[in-house]
C-alpha atoms as a PDB file:
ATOM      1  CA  UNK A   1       0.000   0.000   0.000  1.00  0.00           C
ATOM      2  CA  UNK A   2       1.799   3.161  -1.204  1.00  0.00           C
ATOM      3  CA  UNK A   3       0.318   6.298   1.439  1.00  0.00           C
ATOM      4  CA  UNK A   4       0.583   9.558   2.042  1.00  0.00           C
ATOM      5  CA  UNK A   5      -0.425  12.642   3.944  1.00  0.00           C
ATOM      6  CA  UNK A   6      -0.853  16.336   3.492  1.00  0.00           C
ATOM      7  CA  UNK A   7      -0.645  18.173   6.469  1.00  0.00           C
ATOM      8  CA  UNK A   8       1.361  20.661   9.428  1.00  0.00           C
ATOM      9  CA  UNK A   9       3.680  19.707  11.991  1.00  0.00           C
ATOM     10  CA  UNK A  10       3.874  21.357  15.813  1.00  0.00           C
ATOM     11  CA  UNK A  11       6.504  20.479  17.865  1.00  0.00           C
ATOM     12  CA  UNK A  12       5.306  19.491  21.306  1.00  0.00           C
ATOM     13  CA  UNK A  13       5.889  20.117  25.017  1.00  0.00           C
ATOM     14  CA  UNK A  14       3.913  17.143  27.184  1.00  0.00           C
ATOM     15  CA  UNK A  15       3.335  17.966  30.511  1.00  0.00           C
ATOM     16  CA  UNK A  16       1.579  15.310  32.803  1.00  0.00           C
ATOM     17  CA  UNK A  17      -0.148  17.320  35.831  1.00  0.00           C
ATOM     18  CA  UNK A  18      -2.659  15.807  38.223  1.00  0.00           C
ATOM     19  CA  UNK A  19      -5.226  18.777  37.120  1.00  0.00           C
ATOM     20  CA  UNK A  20      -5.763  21.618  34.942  1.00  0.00           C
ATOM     21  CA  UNK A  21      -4.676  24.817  35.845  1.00  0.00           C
ATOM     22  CA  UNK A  22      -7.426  27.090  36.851  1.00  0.00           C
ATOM     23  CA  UNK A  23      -7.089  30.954  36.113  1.00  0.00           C
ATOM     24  CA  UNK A  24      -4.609  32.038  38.780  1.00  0.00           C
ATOM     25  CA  UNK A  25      -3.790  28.950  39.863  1.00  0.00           C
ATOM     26  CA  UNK A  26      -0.828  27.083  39.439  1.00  0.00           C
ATOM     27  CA  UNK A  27      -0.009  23.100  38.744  1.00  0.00           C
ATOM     28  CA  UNK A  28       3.230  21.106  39.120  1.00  0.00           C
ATOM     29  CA  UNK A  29       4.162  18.614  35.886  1.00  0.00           C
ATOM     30  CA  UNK A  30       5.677  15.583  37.166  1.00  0.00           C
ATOM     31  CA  UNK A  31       6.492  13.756  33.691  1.00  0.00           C
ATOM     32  CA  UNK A  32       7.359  15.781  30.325  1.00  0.00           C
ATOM     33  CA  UNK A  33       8.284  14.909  27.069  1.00  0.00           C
ATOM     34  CA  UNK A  34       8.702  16.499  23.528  1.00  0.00           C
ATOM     35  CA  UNK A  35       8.757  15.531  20.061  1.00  0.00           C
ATOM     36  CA  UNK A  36       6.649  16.230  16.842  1.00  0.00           C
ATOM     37  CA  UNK A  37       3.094  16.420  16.801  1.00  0.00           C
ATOM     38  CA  UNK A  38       0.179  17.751  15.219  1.00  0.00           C
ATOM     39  CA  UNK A  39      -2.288  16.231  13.097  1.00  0.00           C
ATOM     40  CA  UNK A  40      -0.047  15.714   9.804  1.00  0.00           C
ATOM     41  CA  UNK A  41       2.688  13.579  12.131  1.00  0.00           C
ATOM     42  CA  UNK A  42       0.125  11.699  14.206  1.00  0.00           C
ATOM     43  CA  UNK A  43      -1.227  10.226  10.668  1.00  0.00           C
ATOM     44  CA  UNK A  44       1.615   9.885   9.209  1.00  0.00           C
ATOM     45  CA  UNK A  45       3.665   7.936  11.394  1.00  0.00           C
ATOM     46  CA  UNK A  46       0.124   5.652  11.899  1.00  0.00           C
ATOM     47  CA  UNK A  47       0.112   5.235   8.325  1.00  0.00           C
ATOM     48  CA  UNK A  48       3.839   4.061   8.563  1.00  0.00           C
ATOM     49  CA  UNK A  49       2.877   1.664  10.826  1.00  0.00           C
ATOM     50  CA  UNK A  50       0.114   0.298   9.113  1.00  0.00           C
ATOM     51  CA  UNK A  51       1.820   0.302   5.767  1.00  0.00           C
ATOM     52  CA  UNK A  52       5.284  -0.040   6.319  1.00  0.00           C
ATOM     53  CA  UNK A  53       6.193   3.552   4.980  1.00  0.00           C
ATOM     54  CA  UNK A  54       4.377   6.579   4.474  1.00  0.00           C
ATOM     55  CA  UNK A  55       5.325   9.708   2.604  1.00  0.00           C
ATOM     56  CA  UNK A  56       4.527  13.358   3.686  1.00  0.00           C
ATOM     57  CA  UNK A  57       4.212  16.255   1.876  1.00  0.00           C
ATOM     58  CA  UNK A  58       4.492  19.527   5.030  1.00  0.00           C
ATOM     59  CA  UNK A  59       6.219  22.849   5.911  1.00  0.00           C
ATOM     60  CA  UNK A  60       8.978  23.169   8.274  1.00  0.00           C
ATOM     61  CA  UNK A  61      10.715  26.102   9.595  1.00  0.00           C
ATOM     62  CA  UNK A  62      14.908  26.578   8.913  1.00  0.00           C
ATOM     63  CA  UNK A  63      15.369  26.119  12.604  1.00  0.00           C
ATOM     64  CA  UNK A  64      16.413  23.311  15.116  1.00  0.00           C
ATOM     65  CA  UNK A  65      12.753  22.231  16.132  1.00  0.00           C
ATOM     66  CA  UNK A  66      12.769  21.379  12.523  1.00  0.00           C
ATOM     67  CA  UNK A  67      15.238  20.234  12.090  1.00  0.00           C
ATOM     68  CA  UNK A  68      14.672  17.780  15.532  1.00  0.00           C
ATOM     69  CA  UNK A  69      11.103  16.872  13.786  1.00  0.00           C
ATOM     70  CA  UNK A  70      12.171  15.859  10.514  1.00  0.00           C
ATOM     71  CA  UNK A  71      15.128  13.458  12.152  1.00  0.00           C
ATOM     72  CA  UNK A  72      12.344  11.751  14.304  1.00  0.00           C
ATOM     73  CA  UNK A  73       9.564  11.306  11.910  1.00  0.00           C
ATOM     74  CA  UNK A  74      12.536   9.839   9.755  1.00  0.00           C
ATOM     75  CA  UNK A  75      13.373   7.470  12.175  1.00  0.00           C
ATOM     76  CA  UNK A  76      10.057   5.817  12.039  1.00  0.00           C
ATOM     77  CA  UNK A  77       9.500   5.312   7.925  1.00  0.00           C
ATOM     78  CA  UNK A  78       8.586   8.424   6.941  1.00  0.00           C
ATOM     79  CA  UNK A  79       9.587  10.158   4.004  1.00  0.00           C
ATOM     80  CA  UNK A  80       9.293  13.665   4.929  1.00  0.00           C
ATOM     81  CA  UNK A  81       8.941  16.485   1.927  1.00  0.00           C
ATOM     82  CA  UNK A  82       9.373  19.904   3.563  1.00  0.00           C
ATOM     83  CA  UNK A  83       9.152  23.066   2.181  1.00  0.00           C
ATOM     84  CA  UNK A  84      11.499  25.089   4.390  1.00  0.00           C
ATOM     85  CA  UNK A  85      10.016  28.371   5.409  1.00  0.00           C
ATOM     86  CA  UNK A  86      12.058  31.721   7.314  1.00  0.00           C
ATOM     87  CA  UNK A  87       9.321  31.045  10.093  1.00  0.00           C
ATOM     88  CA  UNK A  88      10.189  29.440  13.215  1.00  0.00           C
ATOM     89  CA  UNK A  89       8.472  25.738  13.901  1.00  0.00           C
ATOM     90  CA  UNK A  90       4.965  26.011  15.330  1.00  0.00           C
ATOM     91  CA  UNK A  91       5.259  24.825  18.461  1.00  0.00           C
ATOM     92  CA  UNK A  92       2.560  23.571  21.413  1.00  0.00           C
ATOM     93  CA  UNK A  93       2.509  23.113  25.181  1.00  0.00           C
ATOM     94  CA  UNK A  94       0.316  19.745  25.993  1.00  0.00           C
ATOM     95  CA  UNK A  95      -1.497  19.575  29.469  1.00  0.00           C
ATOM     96  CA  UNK A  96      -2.592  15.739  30.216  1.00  0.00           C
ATOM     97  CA  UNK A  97      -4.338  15.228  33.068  1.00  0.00           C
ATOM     98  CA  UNK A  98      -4.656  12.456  35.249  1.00  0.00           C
ATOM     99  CA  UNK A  99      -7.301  11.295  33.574  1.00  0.00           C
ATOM    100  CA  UNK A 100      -5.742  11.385  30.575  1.00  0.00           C
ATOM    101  CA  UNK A 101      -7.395  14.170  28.782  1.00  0.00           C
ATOM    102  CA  UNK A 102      -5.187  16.638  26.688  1.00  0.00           C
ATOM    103  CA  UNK A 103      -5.350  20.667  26.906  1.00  0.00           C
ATOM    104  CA  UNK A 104      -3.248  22.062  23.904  1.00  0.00           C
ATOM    105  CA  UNK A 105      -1.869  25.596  23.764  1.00  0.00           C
ATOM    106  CA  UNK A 106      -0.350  26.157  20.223  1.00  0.00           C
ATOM    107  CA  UNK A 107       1.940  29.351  19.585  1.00  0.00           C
ATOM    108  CA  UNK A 108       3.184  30.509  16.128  1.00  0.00           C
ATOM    109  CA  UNK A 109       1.251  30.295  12.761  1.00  0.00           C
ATOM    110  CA  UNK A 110       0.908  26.711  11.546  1.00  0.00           C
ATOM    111  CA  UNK A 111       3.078  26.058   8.556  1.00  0.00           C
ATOM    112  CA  UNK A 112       1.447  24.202   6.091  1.00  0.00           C
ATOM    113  CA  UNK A 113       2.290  22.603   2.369  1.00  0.00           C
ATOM    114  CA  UNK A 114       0.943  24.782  -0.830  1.00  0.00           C
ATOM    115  CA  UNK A 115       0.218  23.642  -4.047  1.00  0.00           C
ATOM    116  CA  UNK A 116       3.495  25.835  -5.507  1.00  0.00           C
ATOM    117  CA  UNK A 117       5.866  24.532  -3.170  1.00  0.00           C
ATOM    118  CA  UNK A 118       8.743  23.507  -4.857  1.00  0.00           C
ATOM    119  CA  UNK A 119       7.575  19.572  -3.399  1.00  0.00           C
ATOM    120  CA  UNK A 120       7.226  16.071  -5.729  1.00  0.00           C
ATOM    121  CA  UNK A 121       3.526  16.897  -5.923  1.00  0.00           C
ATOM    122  CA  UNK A 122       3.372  14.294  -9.109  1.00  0.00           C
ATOM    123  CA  UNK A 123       4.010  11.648  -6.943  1.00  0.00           C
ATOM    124  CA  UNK A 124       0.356  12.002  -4.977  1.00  0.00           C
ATOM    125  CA  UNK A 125      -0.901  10.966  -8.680  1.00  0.00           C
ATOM    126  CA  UNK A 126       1.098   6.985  -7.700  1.00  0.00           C
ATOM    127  CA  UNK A 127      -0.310   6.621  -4.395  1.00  0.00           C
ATOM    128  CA  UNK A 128      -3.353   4.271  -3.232  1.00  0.00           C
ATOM    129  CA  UNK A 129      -4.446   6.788  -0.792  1.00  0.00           C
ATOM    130  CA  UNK A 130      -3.889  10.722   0.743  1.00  0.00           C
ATOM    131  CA  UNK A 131      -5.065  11.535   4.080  1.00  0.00           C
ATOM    132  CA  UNK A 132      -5.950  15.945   3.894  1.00  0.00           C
ATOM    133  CA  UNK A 133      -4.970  17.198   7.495  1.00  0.00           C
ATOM    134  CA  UNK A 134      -3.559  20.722   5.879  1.00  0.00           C
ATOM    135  CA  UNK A 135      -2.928  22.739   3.202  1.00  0.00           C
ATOM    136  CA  UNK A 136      -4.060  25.011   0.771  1.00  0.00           C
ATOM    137  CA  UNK A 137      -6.842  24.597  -2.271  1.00  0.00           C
ATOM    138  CA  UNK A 138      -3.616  23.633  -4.500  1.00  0.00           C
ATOM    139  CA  UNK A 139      -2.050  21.074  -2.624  1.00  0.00           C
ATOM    140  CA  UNK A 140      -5.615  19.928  -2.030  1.00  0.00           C
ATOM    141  CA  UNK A 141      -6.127  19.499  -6.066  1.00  0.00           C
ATOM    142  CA  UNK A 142      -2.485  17.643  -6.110  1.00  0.00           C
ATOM    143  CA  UNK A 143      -4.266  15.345  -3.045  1.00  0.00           C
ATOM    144  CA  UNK A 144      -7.211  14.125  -5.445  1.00  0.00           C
ATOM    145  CA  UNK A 145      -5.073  12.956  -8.316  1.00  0.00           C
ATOM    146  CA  UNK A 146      -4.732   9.615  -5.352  1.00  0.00           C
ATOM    147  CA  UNK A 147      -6.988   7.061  -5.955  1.00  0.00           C
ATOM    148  CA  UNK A 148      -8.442   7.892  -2.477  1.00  0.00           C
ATOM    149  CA  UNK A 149      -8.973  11.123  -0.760  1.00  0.00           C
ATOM    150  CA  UNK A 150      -9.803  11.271   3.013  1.00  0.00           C
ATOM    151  CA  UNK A 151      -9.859  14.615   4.637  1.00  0.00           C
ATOM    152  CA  UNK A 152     -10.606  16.369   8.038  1.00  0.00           C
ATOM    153  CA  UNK A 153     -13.130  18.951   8.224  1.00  0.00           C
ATOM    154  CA  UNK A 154     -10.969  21.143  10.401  1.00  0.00           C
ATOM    155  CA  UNK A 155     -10.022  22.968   7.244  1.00  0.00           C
ATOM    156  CA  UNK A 156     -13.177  23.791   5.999  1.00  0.00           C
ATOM    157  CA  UNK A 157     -12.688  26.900   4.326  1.00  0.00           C
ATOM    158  CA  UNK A 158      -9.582  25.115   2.272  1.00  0.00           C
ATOM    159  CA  UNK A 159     -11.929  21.841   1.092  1.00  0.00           C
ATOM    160  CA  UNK A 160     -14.907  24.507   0.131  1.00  0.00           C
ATOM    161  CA  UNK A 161     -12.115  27.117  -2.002  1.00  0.00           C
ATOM    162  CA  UNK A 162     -10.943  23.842  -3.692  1.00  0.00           C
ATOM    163  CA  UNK A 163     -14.442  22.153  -4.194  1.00  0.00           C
ATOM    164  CA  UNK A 164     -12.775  18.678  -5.418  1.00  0.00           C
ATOM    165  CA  UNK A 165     -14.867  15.332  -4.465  1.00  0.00           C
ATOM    166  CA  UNK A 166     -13.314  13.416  -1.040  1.00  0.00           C
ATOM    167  CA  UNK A 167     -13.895  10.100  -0.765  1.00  0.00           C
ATOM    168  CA  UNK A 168     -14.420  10.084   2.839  1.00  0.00           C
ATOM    169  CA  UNK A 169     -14.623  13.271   5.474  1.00  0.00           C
ATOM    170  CA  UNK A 170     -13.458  12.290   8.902  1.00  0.00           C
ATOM    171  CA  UNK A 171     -15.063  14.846  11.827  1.00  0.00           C
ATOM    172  CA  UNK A 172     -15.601  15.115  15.100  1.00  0.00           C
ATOM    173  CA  UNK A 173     -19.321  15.057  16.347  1.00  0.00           C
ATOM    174  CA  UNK A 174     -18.113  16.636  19.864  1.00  0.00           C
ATOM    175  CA  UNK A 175     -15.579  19.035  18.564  1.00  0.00           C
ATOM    176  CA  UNK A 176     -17.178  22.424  16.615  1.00  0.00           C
ATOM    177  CA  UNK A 177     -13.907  23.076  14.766  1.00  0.00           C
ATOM    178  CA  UNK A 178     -13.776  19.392  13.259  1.00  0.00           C
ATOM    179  CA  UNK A 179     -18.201  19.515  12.506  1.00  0.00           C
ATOM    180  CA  UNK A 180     -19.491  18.775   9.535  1.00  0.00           C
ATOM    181  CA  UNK A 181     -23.025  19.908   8.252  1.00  0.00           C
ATOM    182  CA  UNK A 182     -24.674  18.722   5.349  1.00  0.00           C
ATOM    183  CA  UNK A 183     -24.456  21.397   2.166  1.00  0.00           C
ATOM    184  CA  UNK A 184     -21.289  22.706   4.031  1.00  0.00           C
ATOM    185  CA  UNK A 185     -19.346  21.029   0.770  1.00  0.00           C
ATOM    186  CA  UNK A 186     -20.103  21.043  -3.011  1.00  0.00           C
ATOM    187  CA  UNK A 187     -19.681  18.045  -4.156  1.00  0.00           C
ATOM    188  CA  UNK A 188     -20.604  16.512  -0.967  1.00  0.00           C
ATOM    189  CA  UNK A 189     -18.112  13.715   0.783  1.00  0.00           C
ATOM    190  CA  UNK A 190     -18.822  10.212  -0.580  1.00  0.00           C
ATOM    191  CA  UNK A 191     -18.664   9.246   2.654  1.00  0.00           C
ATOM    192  CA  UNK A 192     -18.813  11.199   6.383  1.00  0.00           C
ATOM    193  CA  UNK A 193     -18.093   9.662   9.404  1.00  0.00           C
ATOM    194  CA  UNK A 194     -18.001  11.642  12.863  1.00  0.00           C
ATOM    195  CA  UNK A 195     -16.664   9.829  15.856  1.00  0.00           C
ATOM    196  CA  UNK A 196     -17.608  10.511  19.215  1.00  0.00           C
ATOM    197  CA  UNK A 197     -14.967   9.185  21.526  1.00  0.00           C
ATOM    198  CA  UNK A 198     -16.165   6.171  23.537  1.00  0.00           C
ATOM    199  CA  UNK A 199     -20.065   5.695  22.494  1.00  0.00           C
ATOM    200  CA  UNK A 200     -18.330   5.217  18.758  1.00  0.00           C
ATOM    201  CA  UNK A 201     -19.369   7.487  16.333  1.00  0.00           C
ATOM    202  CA  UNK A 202     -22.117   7.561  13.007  1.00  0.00           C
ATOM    203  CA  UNK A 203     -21.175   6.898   9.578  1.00  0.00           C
ATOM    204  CA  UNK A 204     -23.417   8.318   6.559  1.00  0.00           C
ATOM    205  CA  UNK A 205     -24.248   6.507   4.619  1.00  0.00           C
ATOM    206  CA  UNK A 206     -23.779   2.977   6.951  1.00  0.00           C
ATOM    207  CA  UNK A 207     -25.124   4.353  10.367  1.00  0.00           C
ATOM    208  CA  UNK A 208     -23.855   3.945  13.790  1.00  0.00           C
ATOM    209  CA  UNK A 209     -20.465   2.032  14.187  1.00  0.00           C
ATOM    210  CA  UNK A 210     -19.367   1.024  17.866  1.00  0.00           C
ATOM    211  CA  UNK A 211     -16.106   2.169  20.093  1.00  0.00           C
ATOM    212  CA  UNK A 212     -13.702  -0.113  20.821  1.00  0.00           C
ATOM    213  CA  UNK A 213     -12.113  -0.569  24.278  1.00  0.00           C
ATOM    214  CA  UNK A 214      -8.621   0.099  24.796  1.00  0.00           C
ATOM    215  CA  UNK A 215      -6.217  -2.672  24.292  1.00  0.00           C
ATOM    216  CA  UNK A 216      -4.051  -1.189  27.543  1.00  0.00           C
ATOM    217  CA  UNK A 217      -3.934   1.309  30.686  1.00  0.00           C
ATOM    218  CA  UNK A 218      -4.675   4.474  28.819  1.00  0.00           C
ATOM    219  CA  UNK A 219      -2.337   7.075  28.931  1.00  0.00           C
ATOM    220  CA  UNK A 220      -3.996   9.970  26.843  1.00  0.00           C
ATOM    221  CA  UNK A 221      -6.239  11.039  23.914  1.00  0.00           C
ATOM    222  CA  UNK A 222      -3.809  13.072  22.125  1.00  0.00           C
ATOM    223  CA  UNK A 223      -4.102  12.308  18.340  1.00  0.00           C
ATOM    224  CA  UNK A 224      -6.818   9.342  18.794  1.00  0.00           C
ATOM    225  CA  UNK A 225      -8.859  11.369  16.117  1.00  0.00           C
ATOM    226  CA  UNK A 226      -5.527  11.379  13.330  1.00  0.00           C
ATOM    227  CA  UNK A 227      -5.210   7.903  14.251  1.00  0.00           C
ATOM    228  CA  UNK A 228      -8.335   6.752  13.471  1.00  0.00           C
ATOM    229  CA  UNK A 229      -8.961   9.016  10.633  1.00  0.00           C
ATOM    230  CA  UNK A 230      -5.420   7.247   9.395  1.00  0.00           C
ATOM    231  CA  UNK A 231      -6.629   3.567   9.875  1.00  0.00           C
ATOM    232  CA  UNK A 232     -10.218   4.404   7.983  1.00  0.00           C
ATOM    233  CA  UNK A 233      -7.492   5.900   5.122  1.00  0.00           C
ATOM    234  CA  UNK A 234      -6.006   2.964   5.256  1.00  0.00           C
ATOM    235  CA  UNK A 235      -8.807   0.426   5.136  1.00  0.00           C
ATOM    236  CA  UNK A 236     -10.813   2.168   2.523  1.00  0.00           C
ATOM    237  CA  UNK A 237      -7.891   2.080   0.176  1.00  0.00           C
ATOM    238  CA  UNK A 238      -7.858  -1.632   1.263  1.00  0.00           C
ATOM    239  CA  UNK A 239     -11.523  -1.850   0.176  1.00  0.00           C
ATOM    240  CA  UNK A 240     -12.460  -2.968   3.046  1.00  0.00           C
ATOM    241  CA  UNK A 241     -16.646  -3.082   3.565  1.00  0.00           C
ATOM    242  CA  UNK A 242     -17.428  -0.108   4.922  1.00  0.00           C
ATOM    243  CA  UNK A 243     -18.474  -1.864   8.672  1.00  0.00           C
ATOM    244  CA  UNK A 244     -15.517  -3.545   8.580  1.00  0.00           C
ATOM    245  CA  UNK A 245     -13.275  -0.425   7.795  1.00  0.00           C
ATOM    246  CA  UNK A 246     -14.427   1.325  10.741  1.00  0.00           C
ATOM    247  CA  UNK A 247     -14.082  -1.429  13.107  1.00  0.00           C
ATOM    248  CA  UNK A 248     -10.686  -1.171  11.578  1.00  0.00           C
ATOM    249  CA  UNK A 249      -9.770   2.531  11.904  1.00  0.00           C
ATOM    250  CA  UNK A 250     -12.098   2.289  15.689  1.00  0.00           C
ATOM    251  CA  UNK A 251      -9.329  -0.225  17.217  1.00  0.00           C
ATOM    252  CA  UNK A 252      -6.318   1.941  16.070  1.00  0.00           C
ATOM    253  CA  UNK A 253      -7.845   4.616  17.244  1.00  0.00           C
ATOM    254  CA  UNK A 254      -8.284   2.761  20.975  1.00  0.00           C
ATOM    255  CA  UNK A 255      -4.646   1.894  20.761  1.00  0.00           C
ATOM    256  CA  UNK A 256      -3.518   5.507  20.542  1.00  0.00           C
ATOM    257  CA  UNK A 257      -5.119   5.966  23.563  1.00  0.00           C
ATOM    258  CA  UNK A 258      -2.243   3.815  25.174  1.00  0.00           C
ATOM    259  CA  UNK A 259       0.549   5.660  23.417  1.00  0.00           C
ATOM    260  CA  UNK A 260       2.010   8.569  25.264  1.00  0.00           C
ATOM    261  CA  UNK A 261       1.874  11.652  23.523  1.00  0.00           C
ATOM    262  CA  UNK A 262       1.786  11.894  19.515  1.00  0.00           C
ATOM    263  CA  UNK A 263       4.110   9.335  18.794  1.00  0.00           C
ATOM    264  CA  UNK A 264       4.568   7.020  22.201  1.00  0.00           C
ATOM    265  CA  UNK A 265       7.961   8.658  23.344  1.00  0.00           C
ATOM    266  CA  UNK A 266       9.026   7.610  26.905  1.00  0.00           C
ATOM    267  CA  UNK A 267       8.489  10.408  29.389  1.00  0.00           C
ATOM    268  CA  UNK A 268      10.596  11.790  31.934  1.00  0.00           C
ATOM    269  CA  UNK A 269      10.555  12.775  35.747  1.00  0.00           C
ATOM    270  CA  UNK A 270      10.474  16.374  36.501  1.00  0.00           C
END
């Protein structure tokens, strides 16, 4: 299965704290970590792992954090295209609490791929299947030459400028920056599916699919969403049956929930 995925990278603080901060108040981390996130790597590098490999097509600043994200999404299979940009690295500060819940503070504009990026665009025409996490109406176009397009609603305004066809739209029915409402895109999605954390989520057409339980002790939701959206990519490019693809893309996205942070990097004592 030859994959790929369109999308922005932030590099990410994890703190672990037993509670959110309240206004005024003030919380102790006792575990941190860092290492690239955002919704581009946490698909990616699920992509890799369901397909071996796993190209993606993003913008990076010229400066260490960059430099520190490409070398690690490297390291697990992906094939990282980068249009280098004079801005620094978005970068985000991660509250989980101790329930496992993430609280996300991003700072910096988020550097995304465009169409006229000097990047292998042609190649999107080879592969099986393009997950859309970012961009702009450009790349999008290069996106649908794939044989199958998946996208996230968070970018809205982007899928409406370039008004191509997706084969699926993956949204959140809980989240009102990843909701999806019918005549909000023209042509609409083949297929939209909006989870909805543990009672599962609704497909349309196919209904209401069930969550699966986590496989482990969970350690937080950051990036459950990409991963599932990833693992439905994935399976529909498979053609899978459509039940069967979302039981698919519903257990990896239970297993993220037992991989620390983004990409399941050890974390250490403060």
């Amino acid at each position: 299965m030859d994959v790929a995925v369109v999308g922005h990278v932030e590099w990410c603080e994890f703190l672990r704290v037993a509670e959110m901060p309240l206004s005024g108040g003030i919380v102790h981390a006792h575990e941190r970590w860092e290492e690239p996130g955002g919704g581009g790597s946490v698909a990616a590098a699920q992509l890799a792992r369901l397909a071996g490999s796993c190209t993606f097509f993003t913008g990076l600043g010229r400066d260490e954090l960059g430099r520190r994200a490409r070398e690690r999404l490297e390291s697990l299979g992906i094939e990282v295209h980068a249009a280098p940009s004079g801005e620094r690295t978005r970068r985000a500060v991660v509250h989980v609490d101790a329930m496992g819940e993430r609280t996300i503070t991003v700072i910096g504009r988020k550097l995304v791929p465009r169409g006229s990026d000097a990047l292998p665009w042609r190649e999107l025409a080879r592969k099986d299947a393009v997950y859309f996490v970012s961009g702009d109406a450009e790349a999008l176009h290069h996106a649908r030459e794939a044989r199958m397009l998946v996208a996230t609603p968070r970018e809205l305004d982007t899928l409406q400028r370039a008004s191509v066809e997706l084969d699926a739209l993956v949204g959140s029915g809980d989240d009102e920056g990843e909701r999806y409402r019918p005549g909000d895109l023209e042509p609409p999605p083949r297929l939209v599916v909006a989870t909805a954390g543990a009672l599962g989520g609704w497909a349309q057409p196919g209904g209401p699919y069930r969550a699966v339980p986590p496989p482990a002790e969970v350690e937080d939701t950051y990036g459950c969403g990409d991963s599932f959206a990833a693992a439905l990519t994935f399976a529909l490019a498979e053609e899978q049956p459509l039940e069967d693809a979302l039981a698919f893309a519903a257990e990896y996205g239970a297993e993220a929930l037992t991989r620390r942070g983004s990409l399941g990097r050890d974390a250490s004592p403060v």
